[in-house]
N, C-alpha and C. Protein backbone atom coordinates (compact mmCIF):
# COMPACT_ATOMS: atom_id res chain seq x y z
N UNK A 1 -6.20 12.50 -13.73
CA UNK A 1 -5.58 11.42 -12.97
C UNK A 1 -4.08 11.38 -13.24
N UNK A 2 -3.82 12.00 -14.50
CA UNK A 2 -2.23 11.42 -14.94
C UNK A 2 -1.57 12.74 -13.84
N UNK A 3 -1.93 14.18 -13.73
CA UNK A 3 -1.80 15.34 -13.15
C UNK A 3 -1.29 14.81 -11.48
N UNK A 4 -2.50 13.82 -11.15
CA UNK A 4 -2.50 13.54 -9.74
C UNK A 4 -1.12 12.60 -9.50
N UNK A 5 -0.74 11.90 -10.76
CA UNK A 5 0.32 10.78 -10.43
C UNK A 5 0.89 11.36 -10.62
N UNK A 6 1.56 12.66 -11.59
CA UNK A 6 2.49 13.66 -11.56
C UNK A 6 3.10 14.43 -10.42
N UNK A 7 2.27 14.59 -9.86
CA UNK A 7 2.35 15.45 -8.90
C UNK A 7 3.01 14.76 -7.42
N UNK A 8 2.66 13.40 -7.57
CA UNK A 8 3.25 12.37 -6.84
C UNK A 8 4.74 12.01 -6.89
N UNK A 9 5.48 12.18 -8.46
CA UNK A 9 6.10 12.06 -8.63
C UNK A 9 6.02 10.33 -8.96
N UNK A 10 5.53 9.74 -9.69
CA UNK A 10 5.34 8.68 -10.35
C UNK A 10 5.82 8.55 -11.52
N UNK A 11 5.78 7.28 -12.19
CA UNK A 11 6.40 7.04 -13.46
C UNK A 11 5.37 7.43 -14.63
N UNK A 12 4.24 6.44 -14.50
CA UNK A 12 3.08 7.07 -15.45
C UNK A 12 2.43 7.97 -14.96
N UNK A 13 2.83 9.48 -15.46
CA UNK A 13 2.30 11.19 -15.19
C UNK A 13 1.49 11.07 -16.30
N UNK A 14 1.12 12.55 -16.69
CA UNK A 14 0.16 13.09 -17.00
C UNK A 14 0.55 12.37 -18.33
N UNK A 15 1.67 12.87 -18.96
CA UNK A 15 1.61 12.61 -20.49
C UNK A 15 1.34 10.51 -21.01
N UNK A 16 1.71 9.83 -20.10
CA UNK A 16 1.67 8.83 -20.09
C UNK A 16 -0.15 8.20 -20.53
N UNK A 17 -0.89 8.95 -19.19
CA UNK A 17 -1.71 8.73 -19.07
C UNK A 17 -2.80 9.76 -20.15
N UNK A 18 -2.78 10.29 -20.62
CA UNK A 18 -3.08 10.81 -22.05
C UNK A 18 -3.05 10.19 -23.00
N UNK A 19 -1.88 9.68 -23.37
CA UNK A 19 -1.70 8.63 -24.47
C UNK A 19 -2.48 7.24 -24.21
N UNK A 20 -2.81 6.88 -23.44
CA UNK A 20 -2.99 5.90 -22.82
C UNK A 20 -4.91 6.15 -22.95
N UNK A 21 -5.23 6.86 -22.67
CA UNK A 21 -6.49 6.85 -22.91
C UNK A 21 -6.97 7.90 -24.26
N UNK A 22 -6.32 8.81 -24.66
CA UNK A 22 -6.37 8.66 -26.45
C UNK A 22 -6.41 7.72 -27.35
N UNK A 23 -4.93 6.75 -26.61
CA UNK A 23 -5.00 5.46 -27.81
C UNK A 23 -6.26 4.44 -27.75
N UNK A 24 -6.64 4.54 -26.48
CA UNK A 24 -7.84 3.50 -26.03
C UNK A 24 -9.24 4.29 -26.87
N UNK A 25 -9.42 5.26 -26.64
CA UNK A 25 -10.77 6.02 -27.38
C UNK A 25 -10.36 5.91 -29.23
N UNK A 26 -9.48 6.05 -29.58
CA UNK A 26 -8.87 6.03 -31.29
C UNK A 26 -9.38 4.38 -31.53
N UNK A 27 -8.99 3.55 -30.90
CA UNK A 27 -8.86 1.89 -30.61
C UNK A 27 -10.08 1.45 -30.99
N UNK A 28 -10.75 2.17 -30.06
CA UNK A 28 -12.40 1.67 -30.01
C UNK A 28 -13.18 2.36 -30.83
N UNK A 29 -12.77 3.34 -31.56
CA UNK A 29 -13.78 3.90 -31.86
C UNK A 29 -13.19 3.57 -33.82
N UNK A 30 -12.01 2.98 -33.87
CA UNK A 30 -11.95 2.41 -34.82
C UNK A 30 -12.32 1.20 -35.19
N UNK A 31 -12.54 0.22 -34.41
CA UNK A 31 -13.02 -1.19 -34.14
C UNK A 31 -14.80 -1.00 -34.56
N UNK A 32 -15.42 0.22 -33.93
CA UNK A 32 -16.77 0.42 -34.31
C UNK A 32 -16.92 0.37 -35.29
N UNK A 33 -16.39 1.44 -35.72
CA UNK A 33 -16.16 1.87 -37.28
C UNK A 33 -16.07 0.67 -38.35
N UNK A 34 -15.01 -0.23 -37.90
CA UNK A 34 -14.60 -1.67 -38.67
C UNK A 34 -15.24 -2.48 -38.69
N UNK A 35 -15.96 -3.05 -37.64
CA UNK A 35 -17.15 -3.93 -37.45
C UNK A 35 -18.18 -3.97 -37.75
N UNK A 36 -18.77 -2.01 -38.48
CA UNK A 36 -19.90 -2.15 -38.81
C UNK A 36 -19.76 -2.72 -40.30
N UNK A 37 -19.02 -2.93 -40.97
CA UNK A 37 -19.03 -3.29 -42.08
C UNK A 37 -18.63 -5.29 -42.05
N UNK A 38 -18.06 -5.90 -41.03
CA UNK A 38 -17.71 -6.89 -41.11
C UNK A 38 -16.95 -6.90 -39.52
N UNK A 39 -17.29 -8.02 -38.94
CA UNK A 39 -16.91 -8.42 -37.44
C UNK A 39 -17.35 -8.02 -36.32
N UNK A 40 -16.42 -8.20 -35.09
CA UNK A 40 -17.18 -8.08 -33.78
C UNK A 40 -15.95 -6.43 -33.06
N UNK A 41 -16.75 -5.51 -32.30
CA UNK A 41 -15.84 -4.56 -32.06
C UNK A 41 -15.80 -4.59 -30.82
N UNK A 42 -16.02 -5.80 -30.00
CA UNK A 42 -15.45 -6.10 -28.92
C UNK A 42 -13.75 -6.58 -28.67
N UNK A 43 -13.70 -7.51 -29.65
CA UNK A 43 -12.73 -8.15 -30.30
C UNK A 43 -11.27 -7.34 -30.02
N UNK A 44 -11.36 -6.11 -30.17
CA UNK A 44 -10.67 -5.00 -30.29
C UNK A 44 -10.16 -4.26 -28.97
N UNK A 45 -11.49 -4.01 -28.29
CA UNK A 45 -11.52 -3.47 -26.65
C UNK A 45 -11.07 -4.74 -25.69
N UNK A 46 -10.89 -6.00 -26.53
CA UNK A 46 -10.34 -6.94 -25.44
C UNK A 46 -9.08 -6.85 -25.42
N UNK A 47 -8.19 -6.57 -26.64
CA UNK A 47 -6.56 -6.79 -27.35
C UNK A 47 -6.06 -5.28 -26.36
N UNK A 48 -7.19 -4.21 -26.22
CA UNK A 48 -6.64 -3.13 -25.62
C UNK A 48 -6.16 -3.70 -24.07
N UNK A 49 -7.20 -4.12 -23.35
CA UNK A 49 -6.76 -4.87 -22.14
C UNK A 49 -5.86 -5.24 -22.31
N UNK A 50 -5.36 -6.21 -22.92
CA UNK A 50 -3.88 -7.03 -22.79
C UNK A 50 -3.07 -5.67 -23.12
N UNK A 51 -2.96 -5.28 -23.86
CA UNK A 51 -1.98 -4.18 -24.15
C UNK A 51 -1.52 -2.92 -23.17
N UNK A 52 -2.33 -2.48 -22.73
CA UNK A 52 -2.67 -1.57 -21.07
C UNK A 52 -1.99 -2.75 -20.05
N UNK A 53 -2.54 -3.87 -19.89
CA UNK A 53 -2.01 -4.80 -18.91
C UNK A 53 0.07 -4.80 -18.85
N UNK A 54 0.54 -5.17 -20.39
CA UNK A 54 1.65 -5.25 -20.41
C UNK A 54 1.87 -3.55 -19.88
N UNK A 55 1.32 -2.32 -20.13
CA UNK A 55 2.48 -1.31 -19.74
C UNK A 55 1.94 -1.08 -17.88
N UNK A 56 0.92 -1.54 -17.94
CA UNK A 56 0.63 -1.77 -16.07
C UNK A 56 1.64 -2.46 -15.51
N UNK A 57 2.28 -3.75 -15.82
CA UNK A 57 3.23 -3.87 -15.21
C UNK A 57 4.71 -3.66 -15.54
N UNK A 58 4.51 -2.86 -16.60
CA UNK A 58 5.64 -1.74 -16.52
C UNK A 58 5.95 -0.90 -15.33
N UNK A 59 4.58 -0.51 -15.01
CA UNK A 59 4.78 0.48 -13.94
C UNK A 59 5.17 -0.30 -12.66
N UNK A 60 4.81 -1.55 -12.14
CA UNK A 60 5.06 -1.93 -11.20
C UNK A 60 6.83 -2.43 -10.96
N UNK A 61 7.40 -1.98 -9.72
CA UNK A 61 8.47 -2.66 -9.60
C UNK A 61 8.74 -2.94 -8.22
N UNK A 62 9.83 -3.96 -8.09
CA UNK A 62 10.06 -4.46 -7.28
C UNK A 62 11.86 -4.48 -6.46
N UNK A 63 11.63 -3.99 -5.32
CA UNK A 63 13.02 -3.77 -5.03
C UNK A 63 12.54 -3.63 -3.28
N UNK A 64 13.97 -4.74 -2.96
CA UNK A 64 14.05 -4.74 -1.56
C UNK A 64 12.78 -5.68 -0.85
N UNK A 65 11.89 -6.08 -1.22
CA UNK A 65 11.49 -6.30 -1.09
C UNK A 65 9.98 -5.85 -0.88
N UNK A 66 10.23 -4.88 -1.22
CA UNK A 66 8.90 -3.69 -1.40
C UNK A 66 8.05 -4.01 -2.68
N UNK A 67 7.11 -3.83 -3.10
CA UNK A 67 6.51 -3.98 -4.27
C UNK A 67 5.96 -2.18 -4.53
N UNK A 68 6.38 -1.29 -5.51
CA UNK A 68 6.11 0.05 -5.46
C UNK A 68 5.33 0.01 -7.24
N UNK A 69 3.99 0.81 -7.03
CA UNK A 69 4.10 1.20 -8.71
C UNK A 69 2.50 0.67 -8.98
N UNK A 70 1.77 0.03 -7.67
CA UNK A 70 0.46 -0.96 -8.22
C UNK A 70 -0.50 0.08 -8.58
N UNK A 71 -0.77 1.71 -7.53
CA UNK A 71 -1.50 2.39 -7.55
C UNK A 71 -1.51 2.51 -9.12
N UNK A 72 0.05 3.46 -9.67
CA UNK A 72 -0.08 3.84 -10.59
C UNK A 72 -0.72 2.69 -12.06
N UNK A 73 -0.46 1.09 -12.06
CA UNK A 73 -0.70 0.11 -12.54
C UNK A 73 -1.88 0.29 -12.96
N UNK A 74 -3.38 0.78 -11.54
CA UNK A 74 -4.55 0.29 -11.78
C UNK A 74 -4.86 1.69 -12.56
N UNK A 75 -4.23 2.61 -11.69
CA UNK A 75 -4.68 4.02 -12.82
C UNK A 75 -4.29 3.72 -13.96
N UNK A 76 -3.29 3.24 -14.69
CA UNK A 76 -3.29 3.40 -16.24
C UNK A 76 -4.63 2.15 -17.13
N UNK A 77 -4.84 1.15 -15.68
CA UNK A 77 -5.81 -0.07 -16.27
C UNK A 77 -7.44 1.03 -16.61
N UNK A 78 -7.75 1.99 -15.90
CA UNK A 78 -9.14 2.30 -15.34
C UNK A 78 -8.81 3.45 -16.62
N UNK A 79 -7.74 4.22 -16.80
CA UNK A 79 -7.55 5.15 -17.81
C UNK A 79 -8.10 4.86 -19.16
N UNK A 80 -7.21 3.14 -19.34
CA UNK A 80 -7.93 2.61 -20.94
C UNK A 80 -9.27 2.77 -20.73
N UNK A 81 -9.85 2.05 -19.57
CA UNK A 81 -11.32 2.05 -19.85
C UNK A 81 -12.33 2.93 -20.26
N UNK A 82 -11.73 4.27 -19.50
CA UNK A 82 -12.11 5.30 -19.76
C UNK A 82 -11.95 5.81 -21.33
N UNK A 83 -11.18 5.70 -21.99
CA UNK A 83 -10.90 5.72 -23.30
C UNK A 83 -12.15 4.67 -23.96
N UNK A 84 -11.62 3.40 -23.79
CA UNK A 84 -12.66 2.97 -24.32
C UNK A 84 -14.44 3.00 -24.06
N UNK A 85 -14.56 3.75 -23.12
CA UNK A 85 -16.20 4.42 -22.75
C UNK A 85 -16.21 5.88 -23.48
N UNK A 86 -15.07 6.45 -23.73
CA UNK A 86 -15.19 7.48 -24.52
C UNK A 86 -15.12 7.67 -26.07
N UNK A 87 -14.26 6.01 -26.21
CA UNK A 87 -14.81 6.04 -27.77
C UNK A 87 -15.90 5.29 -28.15
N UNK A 88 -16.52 4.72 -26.98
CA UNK A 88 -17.74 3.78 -27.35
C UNK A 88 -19.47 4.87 -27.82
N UNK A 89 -19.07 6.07 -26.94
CA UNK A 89 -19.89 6.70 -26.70
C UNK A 89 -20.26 7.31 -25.46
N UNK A 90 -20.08 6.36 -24.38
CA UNK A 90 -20.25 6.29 -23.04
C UNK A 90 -19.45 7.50 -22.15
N UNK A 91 -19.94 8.49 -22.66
CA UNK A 91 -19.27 9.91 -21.90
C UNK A 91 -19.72 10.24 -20.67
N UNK A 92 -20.96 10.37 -19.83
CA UNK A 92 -20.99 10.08 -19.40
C UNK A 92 -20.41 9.08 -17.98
N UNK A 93 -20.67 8.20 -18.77
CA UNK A 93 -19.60 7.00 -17.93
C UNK A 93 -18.19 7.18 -17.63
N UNK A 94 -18.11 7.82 -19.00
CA UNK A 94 -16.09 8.04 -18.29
C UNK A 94 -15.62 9.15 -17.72
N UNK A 95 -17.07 10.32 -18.05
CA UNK A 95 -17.20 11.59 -16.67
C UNK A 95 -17.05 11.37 -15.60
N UNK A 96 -18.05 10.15 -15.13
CA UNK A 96 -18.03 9.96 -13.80
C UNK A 96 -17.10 9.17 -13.26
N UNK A 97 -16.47 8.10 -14.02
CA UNK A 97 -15.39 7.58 -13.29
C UNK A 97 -14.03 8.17 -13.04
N UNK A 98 -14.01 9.46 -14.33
CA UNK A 98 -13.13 9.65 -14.09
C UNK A 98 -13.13 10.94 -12.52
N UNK A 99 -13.97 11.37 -12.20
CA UNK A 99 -14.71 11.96 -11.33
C UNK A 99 -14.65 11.26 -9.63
N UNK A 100 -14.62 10.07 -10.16
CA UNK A 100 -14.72 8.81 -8.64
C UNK A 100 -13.23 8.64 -8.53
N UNK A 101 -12.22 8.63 -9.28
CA UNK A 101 -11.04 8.03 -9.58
C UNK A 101 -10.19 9.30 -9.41
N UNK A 102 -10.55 10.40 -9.20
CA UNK A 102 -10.00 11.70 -8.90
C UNK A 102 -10.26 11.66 -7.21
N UNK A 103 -11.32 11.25 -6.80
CA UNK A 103 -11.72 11.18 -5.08
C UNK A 103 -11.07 9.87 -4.64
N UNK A 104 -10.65 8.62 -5.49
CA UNK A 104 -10.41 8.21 -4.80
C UNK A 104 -8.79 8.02 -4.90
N UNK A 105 -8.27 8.64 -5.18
CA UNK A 105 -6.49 9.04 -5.73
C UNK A 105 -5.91 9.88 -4.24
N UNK A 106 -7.23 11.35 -4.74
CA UNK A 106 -6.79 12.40 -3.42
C UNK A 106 -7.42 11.77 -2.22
N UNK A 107 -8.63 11.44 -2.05
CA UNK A 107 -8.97 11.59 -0.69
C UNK A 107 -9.12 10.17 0.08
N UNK A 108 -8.58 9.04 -0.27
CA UNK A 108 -8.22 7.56 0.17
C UNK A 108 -6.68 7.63 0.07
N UNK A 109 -5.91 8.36 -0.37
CA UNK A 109 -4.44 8.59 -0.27
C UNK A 109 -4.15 9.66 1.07
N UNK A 110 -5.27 10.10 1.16
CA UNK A 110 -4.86 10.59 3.23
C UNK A 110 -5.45 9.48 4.26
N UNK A 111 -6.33 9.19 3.72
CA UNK A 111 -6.99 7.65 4.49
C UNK A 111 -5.91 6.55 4.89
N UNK A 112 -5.36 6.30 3.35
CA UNK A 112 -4.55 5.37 3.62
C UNK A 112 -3.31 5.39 4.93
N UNK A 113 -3.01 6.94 4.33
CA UNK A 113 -1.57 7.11 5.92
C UNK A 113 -2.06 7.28 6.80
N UNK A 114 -3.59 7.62 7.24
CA UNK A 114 -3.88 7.12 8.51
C UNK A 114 -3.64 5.76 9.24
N UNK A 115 -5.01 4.97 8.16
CA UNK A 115 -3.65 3.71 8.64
C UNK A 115 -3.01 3.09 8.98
N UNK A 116 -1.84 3.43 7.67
CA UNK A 116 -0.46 2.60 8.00
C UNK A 116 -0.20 3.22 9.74
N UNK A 117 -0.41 4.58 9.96
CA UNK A 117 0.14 5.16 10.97
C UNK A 117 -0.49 3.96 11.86
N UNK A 118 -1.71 3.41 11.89
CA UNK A 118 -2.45 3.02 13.14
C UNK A 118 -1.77 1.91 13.27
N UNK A 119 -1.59 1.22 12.73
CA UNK A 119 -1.21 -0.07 12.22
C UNK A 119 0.45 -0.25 11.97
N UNK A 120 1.31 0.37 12.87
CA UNK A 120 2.86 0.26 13.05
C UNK A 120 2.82 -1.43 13.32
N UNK A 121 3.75 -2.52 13.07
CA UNK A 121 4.23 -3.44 13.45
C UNK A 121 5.84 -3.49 13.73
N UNK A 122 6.16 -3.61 14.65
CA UNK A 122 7.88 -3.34 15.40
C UNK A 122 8.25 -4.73 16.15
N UNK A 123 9.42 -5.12 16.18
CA UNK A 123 9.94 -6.33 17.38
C UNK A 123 10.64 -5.28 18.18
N UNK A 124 10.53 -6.02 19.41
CA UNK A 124 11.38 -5.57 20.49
C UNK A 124 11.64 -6.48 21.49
N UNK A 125 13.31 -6.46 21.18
CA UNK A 125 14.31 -7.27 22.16
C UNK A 125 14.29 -6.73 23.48
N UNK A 126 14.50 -7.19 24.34
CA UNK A 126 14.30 -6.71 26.03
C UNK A 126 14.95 -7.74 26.97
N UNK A 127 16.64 -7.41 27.32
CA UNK A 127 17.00 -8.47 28.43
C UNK A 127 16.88 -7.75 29.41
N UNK A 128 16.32 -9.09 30.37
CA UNK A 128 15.76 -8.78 31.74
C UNK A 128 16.10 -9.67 32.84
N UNK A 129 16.34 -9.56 34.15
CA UNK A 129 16.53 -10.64 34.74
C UNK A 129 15.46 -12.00 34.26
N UNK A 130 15.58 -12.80 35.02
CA UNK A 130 15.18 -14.47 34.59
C UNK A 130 14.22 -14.34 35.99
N UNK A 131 13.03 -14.96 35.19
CA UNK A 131 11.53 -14.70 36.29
C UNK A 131 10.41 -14.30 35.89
N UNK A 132 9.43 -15.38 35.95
CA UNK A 132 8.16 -14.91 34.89
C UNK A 132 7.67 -13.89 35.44
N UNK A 133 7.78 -13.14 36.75
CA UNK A 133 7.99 -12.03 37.24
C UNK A 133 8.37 -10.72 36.42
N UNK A 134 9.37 -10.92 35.78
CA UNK A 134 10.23 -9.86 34.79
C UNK A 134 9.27 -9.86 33.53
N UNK A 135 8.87 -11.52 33.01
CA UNK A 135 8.02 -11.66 31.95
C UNK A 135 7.01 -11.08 31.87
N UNK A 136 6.11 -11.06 32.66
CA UNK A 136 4.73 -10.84 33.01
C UNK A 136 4.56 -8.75 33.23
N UNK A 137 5.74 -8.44 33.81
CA UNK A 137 6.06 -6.90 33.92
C UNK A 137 6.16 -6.46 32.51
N UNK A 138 7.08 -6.98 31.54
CA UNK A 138 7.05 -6.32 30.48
C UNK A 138 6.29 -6.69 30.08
N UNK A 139 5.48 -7.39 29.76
CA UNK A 139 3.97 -7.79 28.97
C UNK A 139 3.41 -6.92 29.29
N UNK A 140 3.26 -6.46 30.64
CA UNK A 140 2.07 -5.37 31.25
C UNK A 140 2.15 -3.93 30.53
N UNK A 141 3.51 -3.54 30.61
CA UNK A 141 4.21 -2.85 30.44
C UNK A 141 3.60 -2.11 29.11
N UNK A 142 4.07 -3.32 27.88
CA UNK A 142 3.20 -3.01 26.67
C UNK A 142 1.99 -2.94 25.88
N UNK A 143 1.23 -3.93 26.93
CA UNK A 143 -0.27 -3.73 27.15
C UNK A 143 -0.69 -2.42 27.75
N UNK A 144 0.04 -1.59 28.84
CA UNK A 144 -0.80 -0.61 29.50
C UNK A 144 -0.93 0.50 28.35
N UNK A 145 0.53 0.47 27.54
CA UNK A 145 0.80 1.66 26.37
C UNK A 145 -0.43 0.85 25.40
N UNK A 146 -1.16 0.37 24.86
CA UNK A 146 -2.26 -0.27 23.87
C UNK A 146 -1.41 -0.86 23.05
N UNK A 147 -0.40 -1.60 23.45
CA UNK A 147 0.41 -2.52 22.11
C UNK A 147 -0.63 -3.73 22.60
N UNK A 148 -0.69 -4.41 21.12
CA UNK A 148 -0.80 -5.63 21.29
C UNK A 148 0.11 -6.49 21.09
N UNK A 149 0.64 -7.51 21.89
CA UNK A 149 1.43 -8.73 21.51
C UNK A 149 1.14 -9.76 20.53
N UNK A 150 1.97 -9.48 19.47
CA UNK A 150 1.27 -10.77 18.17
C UNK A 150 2.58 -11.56 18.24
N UNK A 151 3.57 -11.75 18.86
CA UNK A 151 4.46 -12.89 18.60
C UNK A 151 5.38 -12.82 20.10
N UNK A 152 5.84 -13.89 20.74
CA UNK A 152 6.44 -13.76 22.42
C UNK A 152 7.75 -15.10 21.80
N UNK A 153 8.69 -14.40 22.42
CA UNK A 153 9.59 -15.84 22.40
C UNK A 153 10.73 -15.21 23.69
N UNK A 154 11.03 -16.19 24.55
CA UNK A 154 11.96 -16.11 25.60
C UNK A 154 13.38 -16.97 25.23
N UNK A 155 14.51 -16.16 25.58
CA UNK A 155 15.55 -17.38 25.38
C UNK A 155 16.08 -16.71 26.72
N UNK A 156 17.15 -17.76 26.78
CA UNK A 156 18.26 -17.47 28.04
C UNK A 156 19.52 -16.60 27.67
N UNK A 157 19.90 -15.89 28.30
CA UNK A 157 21.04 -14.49 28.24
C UNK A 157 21.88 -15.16 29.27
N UNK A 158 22.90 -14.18 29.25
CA UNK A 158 24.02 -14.14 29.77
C UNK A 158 23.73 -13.51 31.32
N UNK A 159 24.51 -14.40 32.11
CA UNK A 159 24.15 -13.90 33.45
C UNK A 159 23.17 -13.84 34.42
N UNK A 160 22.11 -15.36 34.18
CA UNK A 160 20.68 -15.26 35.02
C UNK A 160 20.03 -14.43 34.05
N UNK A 161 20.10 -13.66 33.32
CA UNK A 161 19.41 -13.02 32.29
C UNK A 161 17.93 -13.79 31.11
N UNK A 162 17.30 -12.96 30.93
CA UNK A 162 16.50 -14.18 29.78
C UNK A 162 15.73 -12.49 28.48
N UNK A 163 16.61 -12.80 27.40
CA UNK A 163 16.16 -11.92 26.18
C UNK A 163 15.00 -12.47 25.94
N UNK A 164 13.69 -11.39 26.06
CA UNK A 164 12.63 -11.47 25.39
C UNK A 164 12.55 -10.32 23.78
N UNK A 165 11.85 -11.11 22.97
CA UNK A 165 11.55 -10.60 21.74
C UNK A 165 10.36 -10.84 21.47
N UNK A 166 9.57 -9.67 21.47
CA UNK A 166 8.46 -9.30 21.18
C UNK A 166 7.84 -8.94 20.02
N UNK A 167 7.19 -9.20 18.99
CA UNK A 167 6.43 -8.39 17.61
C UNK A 167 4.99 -7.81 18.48
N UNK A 168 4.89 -6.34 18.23
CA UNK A 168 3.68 -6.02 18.98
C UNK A 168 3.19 -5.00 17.37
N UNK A 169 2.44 -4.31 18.15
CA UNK A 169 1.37 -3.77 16.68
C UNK A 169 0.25 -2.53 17.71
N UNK A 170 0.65 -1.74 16.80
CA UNK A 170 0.13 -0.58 17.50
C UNK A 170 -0.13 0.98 16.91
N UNK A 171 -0.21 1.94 17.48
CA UNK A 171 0.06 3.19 16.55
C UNK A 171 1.58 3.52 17.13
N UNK A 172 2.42 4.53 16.08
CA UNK A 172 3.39 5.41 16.12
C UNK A 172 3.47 5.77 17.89
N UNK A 173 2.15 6.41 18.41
CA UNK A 173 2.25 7.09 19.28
C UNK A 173 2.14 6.02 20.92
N UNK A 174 1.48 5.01 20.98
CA UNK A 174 1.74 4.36 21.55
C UNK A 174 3.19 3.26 21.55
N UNK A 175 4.04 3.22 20.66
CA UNK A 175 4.84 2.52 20.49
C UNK A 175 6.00 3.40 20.89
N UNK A 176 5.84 4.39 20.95
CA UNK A 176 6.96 5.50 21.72
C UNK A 176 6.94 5.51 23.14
N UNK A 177 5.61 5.67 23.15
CA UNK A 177 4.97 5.57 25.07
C UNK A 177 6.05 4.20 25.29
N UNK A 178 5.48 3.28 24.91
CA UNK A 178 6.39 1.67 24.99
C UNK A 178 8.22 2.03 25.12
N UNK A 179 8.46 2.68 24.61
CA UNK A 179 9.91 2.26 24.51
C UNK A 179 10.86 3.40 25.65
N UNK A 180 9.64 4.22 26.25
CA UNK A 180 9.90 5.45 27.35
C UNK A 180 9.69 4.58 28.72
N UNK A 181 8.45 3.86 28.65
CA UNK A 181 8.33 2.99 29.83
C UNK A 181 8.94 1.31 30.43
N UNK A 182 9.75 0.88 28.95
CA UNK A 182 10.58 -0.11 28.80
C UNK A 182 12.35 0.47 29.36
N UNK A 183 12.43 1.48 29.35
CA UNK A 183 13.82 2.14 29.35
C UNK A 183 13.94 2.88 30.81
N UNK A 184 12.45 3.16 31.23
CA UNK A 184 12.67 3.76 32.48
C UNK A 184 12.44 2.32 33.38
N UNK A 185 11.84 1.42 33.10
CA UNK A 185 11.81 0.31 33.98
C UNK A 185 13.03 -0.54 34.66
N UNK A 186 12.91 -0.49 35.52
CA UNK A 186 14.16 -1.47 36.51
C UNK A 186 14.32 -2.30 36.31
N UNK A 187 15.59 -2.97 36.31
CA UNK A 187 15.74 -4.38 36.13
C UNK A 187 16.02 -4.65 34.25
N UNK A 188 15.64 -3.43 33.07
CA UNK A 188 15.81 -3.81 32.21
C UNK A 188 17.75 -3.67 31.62
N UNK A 189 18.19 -4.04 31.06
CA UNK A 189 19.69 -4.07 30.90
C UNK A 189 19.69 -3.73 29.59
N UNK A 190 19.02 -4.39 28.68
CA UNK A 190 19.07 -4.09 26.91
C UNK A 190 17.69 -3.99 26.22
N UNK A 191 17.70 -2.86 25.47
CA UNK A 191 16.22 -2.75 24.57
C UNK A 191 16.90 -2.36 23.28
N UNK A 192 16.50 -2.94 22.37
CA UNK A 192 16.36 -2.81 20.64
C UNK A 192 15.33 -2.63 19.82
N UNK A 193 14.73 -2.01 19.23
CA UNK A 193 13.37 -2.08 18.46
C UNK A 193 13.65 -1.96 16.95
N UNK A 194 13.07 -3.07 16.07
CA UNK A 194 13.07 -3.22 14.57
C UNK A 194 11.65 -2.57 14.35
N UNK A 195 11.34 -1.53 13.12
CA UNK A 195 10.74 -1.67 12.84
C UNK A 195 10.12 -2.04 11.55
């Protein structure tokens, strides 16, 4: 798993994630060790949680308003565990997760950019003459391409004019169709698209 975030170019790589589930298997399998003579060796595998937790949100950061770093977060959370199923005994167990957690890194990380792809959200400004006529055309317009309209607001422009701004939601490939059939349409004067 640390290989797979490496390869990503992530913060917690391979060596991160090594240490990280060494220290968790050493952890637990010293707590066993300690408890059989006096206490509880749960006690121990709980303090690891908190401790994994603080460098999980190490990994996470925040900029622009983006939140980047959660993937790598839960991989270093699922890593301890794995440590601690490997110093519990539970090999097995941390075969297979680590086994599930390899499928679901590579092969839900092409899933995912499917997707985002399907799932574009864009505004688009559009002055047009004044006439629910004009309104009702570009609505069509972006309905015929499969946008859906999730937000409509009309104001008044300059010159009999009326700027519509649209939030629609769609794929990549229909949202291009949209902005070929908005530009060849008559009567339009200005198009802008945020995405």
């Amino acid at each position: 798993m640390g290989l797979e975030r490496e390869l990503r170019g992530k913060a917690a790589g391979l060596r991160t994630n090594i240490l990280i589930c060494v220290g968790a298997t050493l952890f637990t399998q010293l707590s066993m060790a300690m408890a059989a003579e006096r206490g509880d060796p749960a006690r121990l595998a709980a303090q690891i949680v908190t401790g994994v937790g603080f460098i999980g949100a190490g990994a996470i950061m925040h900029s622009r308003g983006a939140v980047t770093g959660l993937t790598s977060a839960a991989t270093i959370w699922v890593v301890a565990a794995i440590g601690v199923a490997l110093g519990s005994g539970a090999v097995l167990e941390g075969v297979g997760v680590t086994l599930l957690m390899l499928l679901v890194l590579r092969g839900l990380g092409w899933a995912e950019v499917r997707v985002r792809r399907a799932a574009v959200e864009s505004h688009i400004s559009v002055e047009v003459p004044a006439g629910t006529d004009q309104i009702t055309r570009v609505e069509g317009i972006l309905e015929e391409c499969g946008l859906a309209v999730t937000e409509f607001r009309a104001e008044p422009a300059r010159e009999g004019r009326v700027l519509l701004t649209l939030a629609v939601r769609g794929n990549a490939q229909q949202h291009d169709q949209a902005r070929l059939a908005l530009l060849h349409a008559t009567g339009t004067y200005r198009l802008s698209i945020n995405e």
